[in-house]
Structure formats: structure tokens, C-alpha cells
PDB file of N, CA and C in Angstrom:
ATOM      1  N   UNK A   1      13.769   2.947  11.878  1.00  0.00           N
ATOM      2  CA  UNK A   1      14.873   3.765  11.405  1.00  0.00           C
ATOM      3  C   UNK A   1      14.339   5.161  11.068  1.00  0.00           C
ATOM      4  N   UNK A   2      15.018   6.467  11.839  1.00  0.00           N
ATOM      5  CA  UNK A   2      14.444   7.358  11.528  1.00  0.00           C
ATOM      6  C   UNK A   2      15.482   8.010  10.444  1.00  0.00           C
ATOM      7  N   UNK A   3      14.877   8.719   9.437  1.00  0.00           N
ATOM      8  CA  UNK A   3      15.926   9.865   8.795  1.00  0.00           C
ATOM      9  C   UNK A   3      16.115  10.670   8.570  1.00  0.00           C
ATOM     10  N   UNK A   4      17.128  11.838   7.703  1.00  0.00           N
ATOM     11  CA  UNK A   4      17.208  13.162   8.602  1.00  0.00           C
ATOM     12  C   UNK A   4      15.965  13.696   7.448  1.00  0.00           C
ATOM     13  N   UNK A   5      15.596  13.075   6.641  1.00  0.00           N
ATOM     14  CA  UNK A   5      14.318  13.597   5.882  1.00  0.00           C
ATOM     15  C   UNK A   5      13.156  13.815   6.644  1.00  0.00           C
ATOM     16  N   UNK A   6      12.382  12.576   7.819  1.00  0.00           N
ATOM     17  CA  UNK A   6      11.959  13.043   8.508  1.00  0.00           C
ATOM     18  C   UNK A   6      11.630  14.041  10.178  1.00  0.00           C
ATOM     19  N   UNK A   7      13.172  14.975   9.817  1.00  0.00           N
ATOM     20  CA  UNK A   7      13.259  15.806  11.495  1.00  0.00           C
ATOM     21  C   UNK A   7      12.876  16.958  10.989  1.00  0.00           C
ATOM     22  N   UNK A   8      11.733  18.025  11.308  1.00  0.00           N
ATOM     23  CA  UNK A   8      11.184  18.976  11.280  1.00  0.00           C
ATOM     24  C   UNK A   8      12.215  20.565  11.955  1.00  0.00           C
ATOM     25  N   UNK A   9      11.900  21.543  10.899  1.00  0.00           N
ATOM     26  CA  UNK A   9      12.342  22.254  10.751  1.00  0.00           C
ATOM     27  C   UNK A   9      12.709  23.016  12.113  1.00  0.00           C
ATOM     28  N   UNK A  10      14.051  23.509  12.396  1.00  0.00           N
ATOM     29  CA  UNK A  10      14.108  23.925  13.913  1.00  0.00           C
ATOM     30  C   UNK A  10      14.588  22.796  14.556  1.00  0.00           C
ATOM     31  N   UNK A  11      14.658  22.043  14.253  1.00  0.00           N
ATOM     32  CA  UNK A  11      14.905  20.705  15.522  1.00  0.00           C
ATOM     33  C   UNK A  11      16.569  19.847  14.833  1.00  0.00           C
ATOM     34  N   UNK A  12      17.545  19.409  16.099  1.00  0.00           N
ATOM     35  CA  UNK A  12      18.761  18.958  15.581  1.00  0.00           C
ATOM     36  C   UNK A  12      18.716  17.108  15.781  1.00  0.00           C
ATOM     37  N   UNK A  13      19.792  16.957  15.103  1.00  0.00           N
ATOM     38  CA  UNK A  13      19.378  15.646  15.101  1.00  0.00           C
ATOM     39  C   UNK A  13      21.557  14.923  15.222  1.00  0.00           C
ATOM     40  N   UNK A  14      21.708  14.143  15.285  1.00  0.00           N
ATOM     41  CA  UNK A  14      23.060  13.326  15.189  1.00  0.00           C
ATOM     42  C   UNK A  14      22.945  12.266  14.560  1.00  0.00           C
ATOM     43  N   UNK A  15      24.057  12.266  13.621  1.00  0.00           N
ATOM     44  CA  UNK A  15      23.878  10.889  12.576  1.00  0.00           C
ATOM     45  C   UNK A  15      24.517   9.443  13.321  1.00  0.00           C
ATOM     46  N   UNK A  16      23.890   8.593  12.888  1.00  0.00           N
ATOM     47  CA  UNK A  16      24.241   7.335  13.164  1.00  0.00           C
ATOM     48  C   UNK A  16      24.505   6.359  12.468  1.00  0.00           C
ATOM     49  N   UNK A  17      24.060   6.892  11.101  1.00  0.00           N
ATOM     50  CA  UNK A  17      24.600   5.752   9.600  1.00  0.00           C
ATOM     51  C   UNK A  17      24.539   6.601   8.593  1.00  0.00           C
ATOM     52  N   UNK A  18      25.481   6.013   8.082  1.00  0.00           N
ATOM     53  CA  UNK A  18      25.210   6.535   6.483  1.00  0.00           C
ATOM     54  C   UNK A  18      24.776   5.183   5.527  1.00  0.00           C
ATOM     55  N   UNK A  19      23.843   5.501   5.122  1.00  0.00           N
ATOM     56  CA  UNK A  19      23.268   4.024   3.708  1.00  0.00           C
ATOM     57  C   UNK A  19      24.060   4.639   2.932  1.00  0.00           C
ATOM     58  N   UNK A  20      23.693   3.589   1.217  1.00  0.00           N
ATOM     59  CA  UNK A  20      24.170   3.993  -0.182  1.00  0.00           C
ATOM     60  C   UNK A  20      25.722   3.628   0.131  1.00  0.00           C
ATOM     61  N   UNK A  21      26.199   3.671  -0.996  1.00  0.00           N
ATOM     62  CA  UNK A  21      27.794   2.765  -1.379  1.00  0.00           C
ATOM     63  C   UNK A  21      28.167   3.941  -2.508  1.00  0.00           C
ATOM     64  N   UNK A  22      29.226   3.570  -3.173  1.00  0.00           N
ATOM     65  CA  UNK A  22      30.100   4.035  -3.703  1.00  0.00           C
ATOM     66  C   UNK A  22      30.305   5.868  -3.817  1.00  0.00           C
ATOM     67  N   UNK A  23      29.954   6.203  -5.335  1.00  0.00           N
ATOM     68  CA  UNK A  23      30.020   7.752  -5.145  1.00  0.00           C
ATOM     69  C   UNK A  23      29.209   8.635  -4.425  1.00  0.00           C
ATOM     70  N   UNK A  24      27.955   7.702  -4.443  1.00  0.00           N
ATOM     71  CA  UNK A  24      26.651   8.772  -3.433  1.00  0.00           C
ATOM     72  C   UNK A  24      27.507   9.225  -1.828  1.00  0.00           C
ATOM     73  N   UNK A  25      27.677   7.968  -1.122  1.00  0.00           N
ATOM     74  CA  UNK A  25      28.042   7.747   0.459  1.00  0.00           C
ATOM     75  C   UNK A  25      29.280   8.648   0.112  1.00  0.00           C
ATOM     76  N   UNK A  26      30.342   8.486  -0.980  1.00  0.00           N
ATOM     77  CA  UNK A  26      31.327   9.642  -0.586  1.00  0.00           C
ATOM     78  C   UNK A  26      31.041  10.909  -0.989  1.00  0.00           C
ATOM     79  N   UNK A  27      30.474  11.112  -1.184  1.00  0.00           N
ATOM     80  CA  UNK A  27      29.873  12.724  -1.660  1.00  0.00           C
ATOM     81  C   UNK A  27      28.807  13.355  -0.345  1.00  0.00           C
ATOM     82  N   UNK A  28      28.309  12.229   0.078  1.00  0.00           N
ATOM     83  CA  UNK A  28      27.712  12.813   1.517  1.00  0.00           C
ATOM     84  C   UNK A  28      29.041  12.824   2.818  1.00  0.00           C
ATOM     85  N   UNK A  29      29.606  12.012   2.486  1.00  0.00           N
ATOM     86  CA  UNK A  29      30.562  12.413   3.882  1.00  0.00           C
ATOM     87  C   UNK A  29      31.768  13.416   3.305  1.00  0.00           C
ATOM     88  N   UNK A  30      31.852  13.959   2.298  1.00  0.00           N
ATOM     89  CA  UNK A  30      32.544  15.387   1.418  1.00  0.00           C
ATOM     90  C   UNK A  30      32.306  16.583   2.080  1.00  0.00           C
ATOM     91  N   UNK A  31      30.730  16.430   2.188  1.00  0.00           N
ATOM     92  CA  UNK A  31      29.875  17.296   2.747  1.00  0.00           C
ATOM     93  C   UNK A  31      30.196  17.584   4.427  1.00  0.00           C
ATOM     94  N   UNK A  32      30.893  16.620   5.252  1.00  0.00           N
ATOM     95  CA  UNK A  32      30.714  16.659   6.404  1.00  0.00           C
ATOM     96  C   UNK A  32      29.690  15.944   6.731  1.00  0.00           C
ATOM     97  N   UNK A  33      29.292  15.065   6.980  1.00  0.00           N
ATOM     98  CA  UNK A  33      28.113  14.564   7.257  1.00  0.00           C
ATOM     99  C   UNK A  33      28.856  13.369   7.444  1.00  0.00           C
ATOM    100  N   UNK A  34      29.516  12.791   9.379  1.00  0.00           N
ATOM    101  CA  UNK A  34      29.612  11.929   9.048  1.00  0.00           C
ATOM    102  C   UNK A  34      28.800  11.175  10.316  1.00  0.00           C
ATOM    103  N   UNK A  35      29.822   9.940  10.309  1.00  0.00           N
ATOM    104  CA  UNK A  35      29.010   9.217  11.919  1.00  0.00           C
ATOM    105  C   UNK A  35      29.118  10.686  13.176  1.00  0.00           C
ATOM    106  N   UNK A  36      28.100  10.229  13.651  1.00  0.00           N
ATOM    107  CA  UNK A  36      27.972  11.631  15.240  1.00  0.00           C
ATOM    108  C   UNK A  36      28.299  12.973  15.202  1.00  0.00           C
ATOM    109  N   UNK A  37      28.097  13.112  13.649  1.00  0.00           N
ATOM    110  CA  UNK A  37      27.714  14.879  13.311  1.00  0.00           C
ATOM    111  C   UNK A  37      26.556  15.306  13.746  1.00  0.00           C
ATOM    112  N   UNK A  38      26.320  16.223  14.395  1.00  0.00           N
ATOM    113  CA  UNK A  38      25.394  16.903  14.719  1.00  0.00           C
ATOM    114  C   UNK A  38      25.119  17.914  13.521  1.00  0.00           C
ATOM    115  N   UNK A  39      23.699  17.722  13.350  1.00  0.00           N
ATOM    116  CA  UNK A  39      22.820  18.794  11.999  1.00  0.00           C
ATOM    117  C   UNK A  39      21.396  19.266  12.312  1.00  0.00           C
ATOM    118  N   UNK A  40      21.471  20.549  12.475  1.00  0.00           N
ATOM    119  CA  UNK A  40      20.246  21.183  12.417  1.00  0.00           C
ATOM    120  C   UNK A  40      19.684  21.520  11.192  1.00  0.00           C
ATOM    121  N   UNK A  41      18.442  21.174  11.505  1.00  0.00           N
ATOM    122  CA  UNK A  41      17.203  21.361  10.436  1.00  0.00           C
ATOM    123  C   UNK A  41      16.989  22.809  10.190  1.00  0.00           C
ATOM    124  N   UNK A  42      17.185  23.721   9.251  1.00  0.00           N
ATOM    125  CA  UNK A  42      17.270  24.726   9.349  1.00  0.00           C
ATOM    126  C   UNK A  42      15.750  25.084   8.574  1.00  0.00           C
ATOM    127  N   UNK A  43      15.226  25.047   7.469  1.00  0.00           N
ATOM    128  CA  UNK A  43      14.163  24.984   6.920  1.00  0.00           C
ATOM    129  C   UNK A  43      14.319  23.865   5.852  1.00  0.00           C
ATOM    130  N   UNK A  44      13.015  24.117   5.452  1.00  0.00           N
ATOM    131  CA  UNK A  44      12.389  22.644   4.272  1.00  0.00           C
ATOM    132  C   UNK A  44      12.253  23.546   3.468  1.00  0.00           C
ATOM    133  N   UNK A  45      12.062  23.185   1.904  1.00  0.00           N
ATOM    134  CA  UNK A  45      11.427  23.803   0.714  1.00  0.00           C
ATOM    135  C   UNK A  45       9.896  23.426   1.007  1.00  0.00           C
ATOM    136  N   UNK A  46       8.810  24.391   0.565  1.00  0.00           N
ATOM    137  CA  UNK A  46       7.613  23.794   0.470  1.00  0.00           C
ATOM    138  C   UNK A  46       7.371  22.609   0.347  1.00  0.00           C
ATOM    139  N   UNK A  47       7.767  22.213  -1.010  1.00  0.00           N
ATOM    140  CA  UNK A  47       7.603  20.646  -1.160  1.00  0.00           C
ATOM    141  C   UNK A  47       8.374  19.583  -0.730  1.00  0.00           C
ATOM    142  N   UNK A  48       9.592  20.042   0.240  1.00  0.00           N
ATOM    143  CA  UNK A  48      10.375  19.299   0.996  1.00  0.00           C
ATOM    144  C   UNK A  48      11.553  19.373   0.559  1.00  0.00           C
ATOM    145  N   UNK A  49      12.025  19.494  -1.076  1.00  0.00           N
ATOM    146  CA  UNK A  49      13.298  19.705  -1.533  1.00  0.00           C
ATOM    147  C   UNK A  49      13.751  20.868  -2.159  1.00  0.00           C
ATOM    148  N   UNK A  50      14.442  21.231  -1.990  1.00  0.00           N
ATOM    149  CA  UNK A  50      15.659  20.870  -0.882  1.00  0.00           C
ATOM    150  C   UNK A  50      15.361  21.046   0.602  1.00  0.00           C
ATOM    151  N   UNK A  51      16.687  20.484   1.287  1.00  0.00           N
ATOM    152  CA  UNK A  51      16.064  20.716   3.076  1.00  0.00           C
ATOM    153  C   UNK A  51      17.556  21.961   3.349  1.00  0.00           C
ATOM    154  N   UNK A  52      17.120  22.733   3.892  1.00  0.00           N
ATOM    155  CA  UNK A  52      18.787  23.659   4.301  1.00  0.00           C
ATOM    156  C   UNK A  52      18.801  23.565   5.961  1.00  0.00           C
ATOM    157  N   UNK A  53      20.786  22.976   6.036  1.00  0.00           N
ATOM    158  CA  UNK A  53      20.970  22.523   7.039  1.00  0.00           C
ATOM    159  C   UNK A  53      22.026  23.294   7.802  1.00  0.00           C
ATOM    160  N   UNK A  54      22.285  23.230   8.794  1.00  0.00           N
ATOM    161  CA  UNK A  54      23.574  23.425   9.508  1.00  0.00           C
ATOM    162  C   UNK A  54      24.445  22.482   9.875  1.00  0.00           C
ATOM    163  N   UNK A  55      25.669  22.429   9.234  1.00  0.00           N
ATOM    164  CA  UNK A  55      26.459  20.996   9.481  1.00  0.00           C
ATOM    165  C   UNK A  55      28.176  21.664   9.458  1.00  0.00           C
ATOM    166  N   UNK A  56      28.501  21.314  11.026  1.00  0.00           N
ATOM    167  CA  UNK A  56      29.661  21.594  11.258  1.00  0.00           C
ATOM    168  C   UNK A  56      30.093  23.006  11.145  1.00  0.00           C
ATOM    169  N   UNK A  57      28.897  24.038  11.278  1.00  0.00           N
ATOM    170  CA  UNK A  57      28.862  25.964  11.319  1.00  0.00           C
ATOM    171  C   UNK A  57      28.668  26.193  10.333  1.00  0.00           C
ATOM    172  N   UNK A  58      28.099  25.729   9.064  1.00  0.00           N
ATOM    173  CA  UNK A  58      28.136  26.156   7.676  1.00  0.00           C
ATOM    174  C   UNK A  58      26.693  25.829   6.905  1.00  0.00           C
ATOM    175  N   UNK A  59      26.120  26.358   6.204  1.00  0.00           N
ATOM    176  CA  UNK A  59      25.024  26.221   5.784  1.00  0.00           C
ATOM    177  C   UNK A  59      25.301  24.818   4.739  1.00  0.00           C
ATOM    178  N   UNK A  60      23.923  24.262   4.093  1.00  0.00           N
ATOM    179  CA  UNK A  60      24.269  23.351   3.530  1.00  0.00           C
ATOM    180  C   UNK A  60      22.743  22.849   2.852  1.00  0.00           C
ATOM    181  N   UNK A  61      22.721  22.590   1.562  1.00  0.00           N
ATOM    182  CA  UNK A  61      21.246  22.141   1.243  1.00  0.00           C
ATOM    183  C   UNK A  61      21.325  20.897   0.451  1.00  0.00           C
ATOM    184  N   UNK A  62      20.838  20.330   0.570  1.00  0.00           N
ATOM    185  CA  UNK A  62      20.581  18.672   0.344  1.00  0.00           C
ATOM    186  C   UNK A  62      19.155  18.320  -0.104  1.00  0.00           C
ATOM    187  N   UNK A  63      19.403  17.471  -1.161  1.00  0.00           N
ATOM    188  CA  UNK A  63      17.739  17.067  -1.612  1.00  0.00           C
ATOM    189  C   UNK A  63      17.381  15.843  -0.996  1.00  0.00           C
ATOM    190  N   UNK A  64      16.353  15.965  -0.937  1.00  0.00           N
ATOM    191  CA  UNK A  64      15.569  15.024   0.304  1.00  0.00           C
ATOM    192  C   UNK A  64      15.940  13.178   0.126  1.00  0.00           C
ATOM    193  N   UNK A  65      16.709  13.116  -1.510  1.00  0.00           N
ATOM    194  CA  UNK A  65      16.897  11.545  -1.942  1.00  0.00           C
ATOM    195  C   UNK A  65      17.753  11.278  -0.964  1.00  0.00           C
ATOM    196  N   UNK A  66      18.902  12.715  -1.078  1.00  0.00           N
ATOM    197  CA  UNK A  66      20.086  12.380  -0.111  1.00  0.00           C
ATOM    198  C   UNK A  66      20.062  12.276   1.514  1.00  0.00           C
ATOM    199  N   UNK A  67      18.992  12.657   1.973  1.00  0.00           N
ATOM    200  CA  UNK A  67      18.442  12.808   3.638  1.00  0.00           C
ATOM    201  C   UNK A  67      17.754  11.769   3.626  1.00  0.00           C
ATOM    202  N   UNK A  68      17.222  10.462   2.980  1.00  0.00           N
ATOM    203  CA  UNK A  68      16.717   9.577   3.433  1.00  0.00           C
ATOM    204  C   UNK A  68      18.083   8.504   3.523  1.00  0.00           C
ATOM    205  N   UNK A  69      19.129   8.690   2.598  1.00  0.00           N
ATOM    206  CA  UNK A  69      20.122   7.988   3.031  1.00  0.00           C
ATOM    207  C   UNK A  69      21.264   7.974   4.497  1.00  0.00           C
ATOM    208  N   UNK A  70      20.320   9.268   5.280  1.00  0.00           N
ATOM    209  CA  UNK A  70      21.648   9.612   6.550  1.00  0.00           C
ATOM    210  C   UNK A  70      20.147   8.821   7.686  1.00  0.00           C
ATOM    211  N   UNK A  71      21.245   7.946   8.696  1.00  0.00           N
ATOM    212  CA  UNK A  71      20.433   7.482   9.575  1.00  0.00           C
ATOM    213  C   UNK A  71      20.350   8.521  10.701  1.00  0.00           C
ATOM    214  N   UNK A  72      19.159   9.233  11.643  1.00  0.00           N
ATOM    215  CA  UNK A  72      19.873  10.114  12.168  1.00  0.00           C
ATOM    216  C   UNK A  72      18.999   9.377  13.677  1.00  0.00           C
ATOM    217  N   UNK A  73      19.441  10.288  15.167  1.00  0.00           N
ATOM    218  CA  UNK A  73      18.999   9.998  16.125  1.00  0.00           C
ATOM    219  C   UNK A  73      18.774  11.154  17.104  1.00  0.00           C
TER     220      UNK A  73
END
């Protein structure tokens, strides 16, 4: 299982799951982030968090707890 925590900066990826249940999973698909969204890796923070993304033409930054929960491909 790969996740969008591990796709390197510059490179796009398409989701294929979302993990996590209740308020987490709806607060990531709030975001746009759902099944067969396409998201580019836009940069990492040094230490990885936050990651800033492109999702659906709009910028977007997410901490890395929440990018191990998106399945991507």
C-alpha cells in the first residue's frame, strides 16, 4: 500500500482509498480529496510536515498524519 505521504515532491499521484472513519475521513473528503482525485505533490516541509498540494486547481497543505491515511496510485 502506497501513500500520498510517500510520493516525492513534483510527482502526481490518484487516490484510491481513503482509511480512518468518522470526523477525520470527512474532513479529508471536505477537502476534495476523494476516490480518483488526482493530487500533485507540490513541496514537503523540511521535516515532511506539512506536505503542500494541488487538489482539484487549488493549493492545499496537509500534515503528513493526514497523507498516510489517503491510499494513492
Amino acid at each position: 500500500m502506497q501513500t500520498l505521504r510517500s510520493i516525492p515532491a513534483g510527482s502526481k499521484a490518484t487516490v484510491k482509498r481513503l482509511h480512518g472513519e468518522g470526523a477525520t475521513k470527512r474532513r479529508i473528503m471536505d477537502m476534495g480529496i476523494t476516490k480518483g482525485t488526482v493530487i500533485e505533490v507540490v513541496k514537503v516541509a523540511p521535516l515532511g510536515d506539512p506536505m503542500e498540494l494541488t487538489v482539484r486547481g487549488y493549493q492545499l497543505s496537509i500534515r503528513k498524519n493526514d497523507a498516510d491515511m489517503i491510499e494513492v496510485e
